[in-house]
C-alpha atoms as a PDB file:
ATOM      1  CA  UNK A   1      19.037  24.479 -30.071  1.00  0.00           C
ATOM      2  CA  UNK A   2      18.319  22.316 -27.343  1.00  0.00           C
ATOM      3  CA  UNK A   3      20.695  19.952 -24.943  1.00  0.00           C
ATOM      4  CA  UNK A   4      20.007  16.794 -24.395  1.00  0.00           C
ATOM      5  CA  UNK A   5      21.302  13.638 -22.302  1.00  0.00           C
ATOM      6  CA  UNK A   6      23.120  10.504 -23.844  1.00  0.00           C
ATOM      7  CA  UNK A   7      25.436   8.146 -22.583  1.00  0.00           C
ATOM      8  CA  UNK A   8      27.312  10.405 -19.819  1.00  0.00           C
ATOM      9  CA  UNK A   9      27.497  13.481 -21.854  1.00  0.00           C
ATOM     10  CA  UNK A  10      25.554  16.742 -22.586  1.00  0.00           C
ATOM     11  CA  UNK A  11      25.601  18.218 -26.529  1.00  0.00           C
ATOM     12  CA  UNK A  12      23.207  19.970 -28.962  1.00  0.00           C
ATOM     13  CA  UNK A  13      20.181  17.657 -30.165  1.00  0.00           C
ATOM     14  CA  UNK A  14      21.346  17.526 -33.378  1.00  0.00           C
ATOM     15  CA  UNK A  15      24.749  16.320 -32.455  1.00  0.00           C
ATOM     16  CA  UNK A  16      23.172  13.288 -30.682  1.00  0.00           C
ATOM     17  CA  UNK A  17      23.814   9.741 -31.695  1.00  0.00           C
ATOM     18  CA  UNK A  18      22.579   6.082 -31.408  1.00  0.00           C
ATOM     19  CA  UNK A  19      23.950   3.208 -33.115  1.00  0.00           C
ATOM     20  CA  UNK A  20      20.922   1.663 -35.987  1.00  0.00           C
ATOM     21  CA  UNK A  21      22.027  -1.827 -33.744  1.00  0.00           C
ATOM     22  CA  UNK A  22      20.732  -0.322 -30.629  1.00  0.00           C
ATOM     23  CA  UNK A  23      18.128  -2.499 -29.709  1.00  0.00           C
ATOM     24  CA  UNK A  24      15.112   0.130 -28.674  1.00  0.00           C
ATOM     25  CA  UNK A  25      15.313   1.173 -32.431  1.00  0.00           C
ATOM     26  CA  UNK A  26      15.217  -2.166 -33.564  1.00  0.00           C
ATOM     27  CA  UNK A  27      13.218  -3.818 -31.508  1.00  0.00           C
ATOM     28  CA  UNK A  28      11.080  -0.941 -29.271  1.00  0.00           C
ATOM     29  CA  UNK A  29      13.399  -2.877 -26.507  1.00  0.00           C
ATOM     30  CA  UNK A  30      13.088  -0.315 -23.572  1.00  0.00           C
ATOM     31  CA  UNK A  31      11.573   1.873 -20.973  1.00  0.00           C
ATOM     32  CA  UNK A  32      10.579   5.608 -20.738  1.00  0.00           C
ATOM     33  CA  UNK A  33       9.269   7.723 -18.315  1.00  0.00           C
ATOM     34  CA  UNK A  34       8.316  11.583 -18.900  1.00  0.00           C
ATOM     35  CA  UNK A  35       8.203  13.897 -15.836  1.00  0.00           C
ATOM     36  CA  UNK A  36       6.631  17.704 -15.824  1.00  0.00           C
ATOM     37  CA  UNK A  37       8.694  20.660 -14.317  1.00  0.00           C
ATOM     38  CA  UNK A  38       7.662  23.920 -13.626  1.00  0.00           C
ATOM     39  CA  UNK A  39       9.664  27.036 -12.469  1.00  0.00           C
ATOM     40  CA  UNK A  40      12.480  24.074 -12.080  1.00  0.00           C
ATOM     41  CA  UNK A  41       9.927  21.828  -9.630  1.00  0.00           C
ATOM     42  CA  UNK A  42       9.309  18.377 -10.701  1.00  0.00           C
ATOM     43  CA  UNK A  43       6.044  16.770 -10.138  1.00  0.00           C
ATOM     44  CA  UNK A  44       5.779  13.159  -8.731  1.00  0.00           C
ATOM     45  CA  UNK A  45       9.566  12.692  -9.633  1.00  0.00           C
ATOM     46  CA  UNK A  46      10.354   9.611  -6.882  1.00  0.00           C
ATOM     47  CA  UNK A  47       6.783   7.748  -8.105  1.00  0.00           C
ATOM     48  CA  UNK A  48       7.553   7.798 -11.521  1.00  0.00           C
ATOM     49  CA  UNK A  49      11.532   6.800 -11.039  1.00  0.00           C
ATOM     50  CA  UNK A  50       9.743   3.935  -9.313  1.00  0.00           C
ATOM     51  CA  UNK A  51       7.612   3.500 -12.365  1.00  0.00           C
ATOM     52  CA  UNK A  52      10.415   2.951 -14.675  1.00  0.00           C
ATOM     53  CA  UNK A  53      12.695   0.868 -11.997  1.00  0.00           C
ATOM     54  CA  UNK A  54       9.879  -1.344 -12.271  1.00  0.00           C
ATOM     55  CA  UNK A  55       9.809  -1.084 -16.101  1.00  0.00           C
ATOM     56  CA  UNK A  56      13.333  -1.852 -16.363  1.00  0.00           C
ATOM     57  CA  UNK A  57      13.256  -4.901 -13.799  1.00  0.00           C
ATOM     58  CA  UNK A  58       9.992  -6.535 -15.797  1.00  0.00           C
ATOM     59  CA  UNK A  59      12.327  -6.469 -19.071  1.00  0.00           C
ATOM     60  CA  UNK A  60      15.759  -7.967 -17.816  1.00  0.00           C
ATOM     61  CA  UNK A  61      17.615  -4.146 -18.300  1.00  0.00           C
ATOM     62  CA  UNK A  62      20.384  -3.717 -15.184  1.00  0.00           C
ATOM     63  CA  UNK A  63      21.208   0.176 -15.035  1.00  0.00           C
ATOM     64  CA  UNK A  64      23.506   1.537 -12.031  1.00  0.00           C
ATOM     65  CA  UNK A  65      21.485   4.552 -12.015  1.00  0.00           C
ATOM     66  CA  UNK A  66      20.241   5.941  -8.451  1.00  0.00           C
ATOM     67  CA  UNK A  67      17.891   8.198  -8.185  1.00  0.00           C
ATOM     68  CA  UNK A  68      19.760  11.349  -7.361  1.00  0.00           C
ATOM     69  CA  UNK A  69      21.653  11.173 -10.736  1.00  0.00           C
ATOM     70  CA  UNK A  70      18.582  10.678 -12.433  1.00  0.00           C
ATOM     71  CA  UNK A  71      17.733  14.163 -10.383  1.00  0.00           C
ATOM     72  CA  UNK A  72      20.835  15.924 -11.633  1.00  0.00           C
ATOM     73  CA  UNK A  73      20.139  15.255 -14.904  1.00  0.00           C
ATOM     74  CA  UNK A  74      16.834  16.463 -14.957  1.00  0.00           C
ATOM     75  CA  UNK A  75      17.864  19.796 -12.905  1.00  0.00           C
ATOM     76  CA  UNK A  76      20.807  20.459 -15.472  1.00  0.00           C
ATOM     77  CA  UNK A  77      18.441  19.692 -18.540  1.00  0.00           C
ATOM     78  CA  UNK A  78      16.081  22.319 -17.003  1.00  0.00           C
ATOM     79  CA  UNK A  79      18.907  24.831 -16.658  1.00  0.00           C
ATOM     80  CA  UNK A  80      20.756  24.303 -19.925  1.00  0.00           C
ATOM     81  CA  UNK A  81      17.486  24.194 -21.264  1.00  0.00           C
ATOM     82  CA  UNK A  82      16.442  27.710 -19.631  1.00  0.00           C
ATOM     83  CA  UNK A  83      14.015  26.507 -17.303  1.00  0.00           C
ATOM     84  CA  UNK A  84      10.442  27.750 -17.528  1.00  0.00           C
ATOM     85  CA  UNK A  85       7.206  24.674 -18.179  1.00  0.00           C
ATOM     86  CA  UNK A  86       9.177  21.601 -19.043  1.00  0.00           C
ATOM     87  CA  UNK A  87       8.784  17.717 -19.652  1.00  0.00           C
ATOM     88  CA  UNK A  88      12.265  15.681 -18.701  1.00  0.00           C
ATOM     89  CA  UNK A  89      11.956  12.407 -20.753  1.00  0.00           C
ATOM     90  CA  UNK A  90      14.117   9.901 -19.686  1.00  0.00           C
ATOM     91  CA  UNK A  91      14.768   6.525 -22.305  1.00  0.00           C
ATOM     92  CA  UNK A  92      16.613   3.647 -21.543  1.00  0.00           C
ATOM     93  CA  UNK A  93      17.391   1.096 -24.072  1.00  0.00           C
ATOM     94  CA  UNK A  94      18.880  -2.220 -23.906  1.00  0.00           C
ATOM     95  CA  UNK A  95      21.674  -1.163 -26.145  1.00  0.00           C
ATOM     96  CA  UNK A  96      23.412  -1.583 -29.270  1.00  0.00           C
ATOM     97  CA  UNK A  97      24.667  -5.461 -30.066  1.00  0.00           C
ATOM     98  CA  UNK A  98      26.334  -6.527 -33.147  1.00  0.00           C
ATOM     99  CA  UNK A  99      23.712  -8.352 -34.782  1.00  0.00           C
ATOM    100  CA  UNK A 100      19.826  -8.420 -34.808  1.00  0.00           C
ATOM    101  CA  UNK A 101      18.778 -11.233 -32.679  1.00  0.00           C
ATOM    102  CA  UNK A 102      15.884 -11.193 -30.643  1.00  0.00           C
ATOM    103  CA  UNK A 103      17.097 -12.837 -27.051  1.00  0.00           C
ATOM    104  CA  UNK A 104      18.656 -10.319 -24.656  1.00  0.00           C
ATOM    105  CA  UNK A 105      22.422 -10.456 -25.365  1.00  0.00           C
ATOM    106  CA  UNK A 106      24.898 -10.247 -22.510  1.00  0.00           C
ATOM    107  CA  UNK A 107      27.561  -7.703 -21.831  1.00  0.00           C
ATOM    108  CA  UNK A 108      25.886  -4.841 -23.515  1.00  0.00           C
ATOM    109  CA  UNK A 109      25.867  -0.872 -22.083  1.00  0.00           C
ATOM    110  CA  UNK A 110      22.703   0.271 -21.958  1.00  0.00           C
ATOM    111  CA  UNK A 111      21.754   3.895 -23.705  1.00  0.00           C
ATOM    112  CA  UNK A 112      20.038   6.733 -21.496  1.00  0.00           C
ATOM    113  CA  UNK A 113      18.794   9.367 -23.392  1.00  0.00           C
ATOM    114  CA  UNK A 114      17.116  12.556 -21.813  1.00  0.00           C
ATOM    115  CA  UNK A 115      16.128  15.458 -22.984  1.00  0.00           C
ATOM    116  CA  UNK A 116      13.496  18.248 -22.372  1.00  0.00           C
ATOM    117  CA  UNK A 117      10.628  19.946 -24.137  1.00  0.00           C
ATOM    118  CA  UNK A 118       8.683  22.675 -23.467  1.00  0.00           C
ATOM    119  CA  UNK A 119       4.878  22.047 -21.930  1.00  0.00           C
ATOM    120  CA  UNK A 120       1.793  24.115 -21.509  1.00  0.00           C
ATOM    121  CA  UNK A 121       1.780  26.183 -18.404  1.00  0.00           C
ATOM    122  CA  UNK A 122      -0.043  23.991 -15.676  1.00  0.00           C
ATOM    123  CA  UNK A 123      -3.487  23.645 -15.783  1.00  0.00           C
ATOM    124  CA  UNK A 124      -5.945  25.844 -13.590  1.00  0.00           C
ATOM    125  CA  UNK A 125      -8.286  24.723 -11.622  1.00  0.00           C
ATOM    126  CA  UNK A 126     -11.366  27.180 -13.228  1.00  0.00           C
ATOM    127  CA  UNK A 127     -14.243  25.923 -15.272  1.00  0.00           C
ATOM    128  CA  UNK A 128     -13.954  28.700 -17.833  1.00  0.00           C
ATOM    129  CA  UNK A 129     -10.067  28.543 -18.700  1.00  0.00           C
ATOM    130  CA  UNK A 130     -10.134  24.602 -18.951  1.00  0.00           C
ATOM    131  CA  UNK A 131      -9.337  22.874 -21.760  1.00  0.00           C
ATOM    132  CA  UNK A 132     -12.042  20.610 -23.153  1.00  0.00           C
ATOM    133  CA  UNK A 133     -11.410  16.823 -24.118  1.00  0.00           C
ATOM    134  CA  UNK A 134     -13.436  15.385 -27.046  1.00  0.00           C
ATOM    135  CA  UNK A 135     -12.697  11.470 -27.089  1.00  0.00           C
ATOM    136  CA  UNK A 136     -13.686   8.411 -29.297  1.00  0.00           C
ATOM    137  CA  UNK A 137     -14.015   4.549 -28.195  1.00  0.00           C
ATOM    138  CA  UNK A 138     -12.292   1.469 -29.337  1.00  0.00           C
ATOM    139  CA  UNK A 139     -11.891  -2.229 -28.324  1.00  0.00           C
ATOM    140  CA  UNK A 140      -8.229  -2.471 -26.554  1.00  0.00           C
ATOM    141  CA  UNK A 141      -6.243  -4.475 -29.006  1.00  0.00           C
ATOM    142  CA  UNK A 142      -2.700  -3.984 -27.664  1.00  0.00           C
ATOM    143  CA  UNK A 143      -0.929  -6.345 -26.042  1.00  0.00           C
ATOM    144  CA  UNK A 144      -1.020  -8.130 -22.316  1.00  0.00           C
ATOM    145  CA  UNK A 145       1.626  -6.439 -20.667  1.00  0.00           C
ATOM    146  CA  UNK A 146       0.675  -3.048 -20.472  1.00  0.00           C
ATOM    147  CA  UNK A 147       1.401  -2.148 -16.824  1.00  0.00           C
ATOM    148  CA  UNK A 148       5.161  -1.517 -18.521  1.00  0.00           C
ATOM    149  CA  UNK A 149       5.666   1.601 -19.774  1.00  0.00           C
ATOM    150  CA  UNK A 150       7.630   0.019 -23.215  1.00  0.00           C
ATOM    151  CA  UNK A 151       8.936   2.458 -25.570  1.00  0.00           C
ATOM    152  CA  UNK A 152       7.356  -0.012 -28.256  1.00  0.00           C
ATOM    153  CA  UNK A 153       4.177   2.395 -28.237  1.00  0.00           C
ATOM    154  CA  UNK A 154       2.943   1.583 -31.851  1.00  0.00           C
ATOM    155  CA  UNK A 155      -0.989  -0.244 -30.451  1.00  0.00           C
ATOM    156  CA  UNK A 156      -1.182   2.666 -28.011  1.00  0.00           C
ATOM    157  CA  UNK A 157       0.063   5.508 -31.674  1.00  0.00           C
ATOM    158  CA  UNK A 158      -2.684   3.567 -33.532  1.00  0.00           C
ATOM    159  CA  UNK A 159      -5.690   3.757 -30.938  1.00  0.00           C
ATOM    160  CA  UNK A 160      -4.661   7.228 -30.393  1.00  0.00           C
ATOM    161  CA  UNK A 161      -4.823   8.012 -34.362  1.00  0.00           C
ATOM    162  CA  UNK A 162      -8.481   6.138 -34.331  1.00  0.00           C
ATOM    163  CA  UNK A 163      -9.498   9.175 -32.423  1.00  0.00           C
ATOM    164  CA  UNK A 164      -7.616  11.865 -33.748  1.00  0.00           C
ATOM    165  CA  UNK A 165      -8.755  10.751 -36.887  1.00  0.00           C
ATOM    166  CA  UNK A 166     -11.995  11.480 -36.107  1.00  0.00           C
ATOM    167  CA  UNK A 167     -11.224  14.374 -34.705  1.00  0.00           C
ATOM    168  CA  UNK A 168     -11.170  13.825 -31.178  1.00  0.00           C
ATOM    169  CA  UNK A 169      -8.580  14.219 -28.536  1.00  0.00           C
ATOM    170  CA  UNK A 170      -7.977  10.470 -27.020  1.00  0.00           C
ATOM    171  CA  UNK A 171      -9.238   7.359 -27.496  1.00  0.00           C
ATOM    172  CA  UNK A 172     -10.620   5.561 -24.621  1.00  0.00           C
ATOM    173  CA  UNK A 173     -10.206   1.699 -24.594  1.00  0.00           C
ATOM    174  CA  UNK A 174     -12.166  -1.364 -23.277  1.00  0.00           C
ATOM    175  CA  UNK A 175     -11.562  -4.803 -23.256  1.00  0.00           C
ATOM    176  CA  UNK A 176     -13.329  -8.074 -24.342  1.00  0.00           C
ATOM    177  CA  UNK A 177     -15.860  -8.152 -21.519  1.00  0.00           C
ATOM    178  CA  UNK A 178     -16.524  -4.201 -22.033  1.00  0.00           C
ATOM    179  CA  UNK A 179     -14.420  -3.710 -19.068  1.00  0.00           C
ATOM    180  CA  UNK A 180     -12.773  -0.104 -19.376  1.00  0.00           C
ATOM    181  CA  UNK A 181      -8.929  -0.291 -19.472  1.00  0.00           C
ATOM    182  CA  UNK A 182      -7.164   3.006 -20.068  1.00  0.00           C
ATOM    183  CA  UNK A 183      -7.139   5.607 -22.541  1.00  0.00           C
ATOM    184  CA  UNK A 184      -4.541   5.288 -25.869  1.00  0.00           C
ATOM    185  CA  UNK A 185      -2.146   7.552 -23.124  1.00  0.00           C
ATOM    186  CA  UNK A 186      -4.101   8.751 -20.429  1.00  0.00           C
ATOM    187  CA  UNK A 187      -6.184   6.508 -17.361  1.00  0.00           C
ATOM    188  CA  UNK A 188      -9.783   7.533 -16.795  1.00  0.00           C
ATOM    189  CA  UNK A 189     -12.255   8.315 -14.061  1.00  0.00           C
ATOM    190  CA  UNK A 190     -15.925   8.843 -14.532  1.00  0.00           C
ATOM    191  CA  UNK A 191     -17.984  10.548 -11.843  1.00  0.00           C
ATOM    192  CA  UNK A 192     -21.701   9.452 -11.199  1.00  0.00           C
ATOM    193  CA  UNK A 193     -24.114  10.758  -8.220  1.00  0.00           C
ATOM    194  CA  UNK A 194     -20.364  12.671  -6.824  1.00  0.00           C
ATOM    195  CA  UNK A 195     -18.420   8.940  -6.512  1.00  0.00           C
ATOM    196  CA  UNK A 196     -15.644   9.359  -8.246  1.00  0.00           C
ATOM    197  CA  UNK A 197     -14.207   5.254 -10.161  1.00  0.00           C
ATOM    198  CA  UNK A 198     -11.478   4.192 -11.820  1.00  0.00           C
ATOM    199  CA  UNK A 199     -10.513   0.818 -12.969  1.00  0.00           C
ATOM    200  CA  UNK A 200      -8.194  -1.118 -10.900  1.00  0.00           C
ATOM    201  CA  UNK A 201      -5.095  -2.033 -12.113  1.00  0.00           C
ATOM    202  CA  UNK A 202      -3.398  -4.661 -13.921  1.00  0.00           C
ATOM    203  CA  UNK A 203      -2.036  -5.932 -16.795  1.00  0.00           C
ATOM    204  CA  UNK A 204      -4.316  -3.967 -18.918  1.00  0.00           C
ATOM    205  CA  UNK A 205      -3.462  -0.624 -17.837  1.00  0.00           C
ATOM    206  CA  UNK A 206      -0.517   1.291 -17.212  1.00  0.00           C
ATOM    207  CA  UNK A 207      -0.151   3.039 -13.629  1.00  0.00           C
ATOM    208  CA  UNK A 208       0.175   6.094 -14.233  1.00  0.00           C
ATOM    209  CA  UNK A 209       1.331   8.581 -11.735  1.00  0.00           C
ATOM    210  CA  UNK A 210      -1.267  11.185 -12.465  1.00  0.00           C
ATOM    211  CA  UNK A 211      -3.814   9.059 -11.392  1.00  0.00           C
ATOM    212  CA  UNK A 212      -1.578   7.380  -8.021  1.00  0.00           C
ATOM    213  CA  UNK A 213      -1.148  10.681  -7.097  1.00  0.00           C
ATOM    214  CA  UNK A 214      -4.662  12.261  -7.397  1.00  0.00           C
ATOM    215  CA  UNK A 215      -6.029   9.002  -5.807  1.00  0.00           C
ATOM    216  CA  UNK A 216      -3.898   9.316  -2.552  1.00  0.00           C
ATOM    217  CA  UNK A 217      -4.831  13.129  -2.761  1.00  0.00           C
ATOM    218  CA  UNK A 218      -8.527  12.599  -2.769  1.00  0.00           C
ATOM    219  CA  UNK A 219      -8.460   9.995   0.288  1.00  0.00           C
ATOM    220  CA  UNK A 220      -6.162  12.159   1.826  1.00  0.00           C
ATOM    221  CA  UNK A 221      -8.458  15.286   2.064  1.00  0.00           C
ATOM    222  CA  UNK A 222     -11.603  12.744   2.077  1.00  0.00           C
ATOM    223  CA  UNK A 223     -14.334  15.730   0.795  1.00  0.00           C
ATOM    224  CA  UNK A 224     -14.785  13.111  -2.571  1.00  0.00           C
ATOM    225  CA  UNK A 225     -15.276   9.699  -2.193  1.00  0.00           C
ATOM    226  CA  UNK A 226     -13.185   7.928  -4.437  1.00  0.00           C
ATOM    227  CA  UNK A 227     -12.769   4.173  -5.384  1.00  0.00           C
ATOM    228  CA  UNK A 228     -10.991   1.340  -7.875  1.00  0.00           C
ATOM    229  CA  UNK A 229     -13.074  -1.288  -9.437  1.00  0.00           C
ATOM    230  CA  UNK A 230     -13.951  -2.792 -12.092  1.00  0.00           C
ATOM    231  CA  UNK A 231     -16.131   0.018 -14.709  1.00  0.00           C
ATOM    232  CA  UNK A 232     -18.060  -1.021 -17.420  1.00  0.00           C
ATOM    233  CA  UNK A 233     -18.433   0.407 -21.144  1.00  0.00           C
ATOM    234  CA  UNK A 234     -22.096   1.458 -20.479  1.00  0.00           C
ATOM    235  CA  UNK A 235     -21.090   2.841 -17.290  1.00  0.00           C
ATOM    236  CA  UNK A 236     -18.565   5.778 -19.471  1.00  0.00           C
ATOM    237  CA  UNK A 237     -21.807   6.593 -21.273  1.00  0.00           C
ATOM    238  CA  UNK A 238     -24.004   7.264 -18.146  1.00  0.00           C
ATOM    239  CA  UNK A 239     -21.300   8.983 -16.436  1.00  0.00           C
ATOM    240  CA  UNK A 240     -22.051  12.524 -14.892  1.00  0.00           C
ATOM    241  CA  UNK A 241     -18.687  13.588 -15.287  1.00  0.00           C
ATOM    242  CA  UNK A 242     -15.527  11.420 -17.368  1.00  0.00           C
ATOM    243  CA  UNK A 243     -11.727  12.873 -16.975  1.00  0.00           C
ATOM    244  CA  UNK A 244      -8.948  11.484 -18.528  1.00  0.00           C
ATOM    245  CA  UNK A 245      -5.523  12.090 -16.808  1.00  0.00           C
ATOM    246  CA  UNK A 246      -1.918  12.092 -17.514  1.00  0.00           C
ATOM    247  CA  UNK A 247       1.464  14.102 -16.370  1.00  0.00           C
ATOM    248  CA  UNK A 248       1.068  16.913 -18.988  1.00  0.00           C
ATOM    249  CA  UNK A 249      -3.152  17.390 -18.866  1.00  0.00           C
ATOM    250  CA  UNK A 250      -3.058  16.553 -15.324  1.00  0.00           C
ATOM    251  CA  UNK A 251      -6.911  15.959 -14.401  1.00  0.00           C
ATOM    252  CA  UNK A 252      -8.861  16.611 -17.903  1.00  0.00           C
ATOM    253  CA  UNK A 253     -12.730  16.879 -18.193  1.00  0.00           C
ATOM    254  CA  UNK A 254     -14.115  14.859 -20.947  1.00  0.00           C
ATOM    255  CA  UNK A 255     -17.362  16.732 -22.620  1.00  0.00           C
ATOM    256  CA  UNK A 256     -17.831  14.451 -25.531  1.00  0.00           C
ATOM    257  CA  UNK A 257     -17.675  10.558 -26.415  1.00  0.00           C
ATOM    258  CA  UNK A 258     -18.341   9.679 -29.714  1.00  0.00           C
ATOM    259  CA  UNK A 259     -20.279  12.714 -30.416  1.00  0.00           C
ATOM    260  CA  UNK A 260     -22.407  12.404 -27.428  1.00  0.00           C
ATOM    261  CA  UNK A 261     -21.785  14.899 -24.624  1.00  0.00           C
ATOM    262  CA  UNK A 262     -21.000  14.075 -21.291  1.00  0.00           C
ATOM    263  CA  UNK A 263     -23.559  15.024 -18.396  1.00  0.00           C
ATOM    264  CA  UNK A 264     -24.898  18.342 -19.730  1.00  0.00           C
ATOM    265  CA  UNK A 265     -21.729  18.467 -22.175  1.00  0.00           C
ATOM    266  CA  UNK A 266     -19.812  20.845 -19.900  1.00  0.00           C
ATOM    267  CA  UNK A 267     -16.970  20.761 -16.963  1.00  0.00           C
ATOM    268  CA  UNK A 268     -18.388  19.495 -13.605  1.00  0.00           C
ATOM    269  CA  UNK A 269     -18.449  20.640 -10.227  1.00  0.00           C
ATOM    270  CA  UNK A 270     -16.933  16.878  -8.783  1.00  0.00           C
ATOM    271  CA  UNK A 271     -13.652  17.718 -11.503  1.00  0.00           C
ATOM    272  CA  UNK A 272     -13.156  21.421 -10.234  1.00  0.00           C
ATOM    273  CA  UNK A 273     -12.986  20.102  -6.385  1.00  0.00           C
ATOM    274  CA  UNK A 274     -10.432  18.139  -7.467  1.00  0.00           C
ATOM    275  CA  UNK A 275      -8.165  19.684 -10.010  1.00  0.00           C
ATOM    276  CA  UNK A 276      -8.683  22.209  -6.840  1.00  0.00           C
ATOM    277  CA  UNK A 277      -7.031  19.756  -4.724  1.00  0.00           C
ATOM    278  CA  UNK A 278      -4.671  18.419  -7.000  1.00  0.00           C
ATOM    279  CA  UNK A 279      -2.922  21.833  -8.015  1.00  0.00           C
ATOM    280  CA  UNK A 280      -2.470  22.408  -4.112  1.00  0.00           C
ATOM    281  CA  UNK A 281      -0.800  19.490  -3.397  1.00  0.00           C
ATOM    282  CA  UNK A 282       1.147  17.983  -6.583  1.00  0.00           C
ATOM    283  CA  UNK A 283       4.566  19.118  -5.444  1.00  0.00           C
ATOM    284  CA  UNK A 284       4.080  16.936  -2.231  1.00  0.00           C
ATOM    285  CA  UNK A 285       5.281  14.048  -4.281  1.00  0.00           C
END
């Protein structure tokens, strides 16, 4: 059984409780983050701490929580948990209030809830042992505020499901203009002539600290020119190479959009350079 995180205190999952007031079951009315470990090393912990400050500021929610106890947390959820390939997810809600109203109440605790999961060993940066992404498209229908990472998730759950429905991996989204967004919970880069683009951010997309990381990586080392701007629908479709990334898949090669293959359909020299660079340098965060 594993241990998990709430309110102060350390106990069994099962054993955990939440009030049905609390507001992020009611209402979605919070912020999450989800951080990889392996061997007991976090990846990109202080960026996406950031991340959810930021969250947490945009919605109202005060929390005196610094970043080092955030840190012990984590460490003792990897330990009690037995270490090994974990994800730390860390969920702050507004809190429990007495009746359902939909302004923010005053005087309320928040609830922090952690707890960890086990995740695939990291990925390696070899053609033949990665793991292949098959993806749909869809018209972004969520709403306008999705640089915060909300635990109301149910637009990104449906887009996601319009893809796994088909029997695809991810769903990757555009906007009204044909304007690429994000994926349903990854960002996206497509490669074309060895450039590597992704969209720039802003309300549309979440910034996820995959793709701040890898971005800073490649302009650090410089051997793969790299750029944000605006990328167009048709643009996915002509790629030479399309990745999709996130903190468990890290840097993922797409092979197939809506049945069509990507390039010649398999994993590209441009993404090996830099899942290459990314595996060397992830902990440096």
């Amino acid at each position: 059984m594993s241990t998990v995180y709430l309110n102060g205190d350390y106990m069994p999952m099962n054993e955990a409780r939440i009030s049905p007031m609390d507001r992020g079951f009611l209402f979605g009315d919070g912020i999450y983050e989800v951080i990889p470990s392996y061997d007991g090393r976090l990846v990109g912990f202080t960026p996406h701490l950031e991340r959810m400050q930021d969250g947490l500021d945009a919605i109202e929610i005060r929390l005196q929580v610094d970043h080092e106890q955030w840190r012990q947390i984590a460490n003792e959820l990897i330990e009690r948990n037995g270490g090994g390939n974990l994800g730390i997810y860390f969920h702050v809600s507004r809190g429990a209030d007495t009746q359902r109203h939909h302004a923010y109440p005053e005087n309320i605790e928040p609830t922090v809830y952690a707890f960890a999961f086990e995740i695939p060993p990291a990925p390696v940066p070899s053609k033949d042992a990665a793991t292949r992404y098959r993806v749909s498209t869809a018209e972004d229908l969520r709403w306008k505020r999705c640089n915060i990472k909300s635990t109301a998730l149910l637009g990104n759950v449906m887009h996601y499901q319009h893809g796994h429905s088909r029997g695809h991996n991810e769903t990757i989204l555009y906007n009204e203009d044909h304007e690429l967004t994000e994926a349903a919970a990854c960002n996206v880069f497509v490669v074309k002539h060895g450039i590597v683009s992704t969209p720039l951010l802003d309300h549309q997309k979440l910034p996820g600290i995959t793709r701040l990381m890898l971005l800073e990586i490649l302009r650090r080392d410089g051997s793969i020119p790299v750029q944000e701007r605006v990328v167009q629908l048709d643009e996915l479709h002509s790629a030479d190479e399309v990745w999709i990334t996130s903190s468990s898949k890290e840097i993922a090669p797409v092979i197939e959009i809506d049945g069509t293959p990507v390039g010649d359909g398999g994993v590209g020299d441009v993404w090996l350079g830099a899942q290459k660079l990314y595996s060397a340098h992830k902990f440096d965060f």
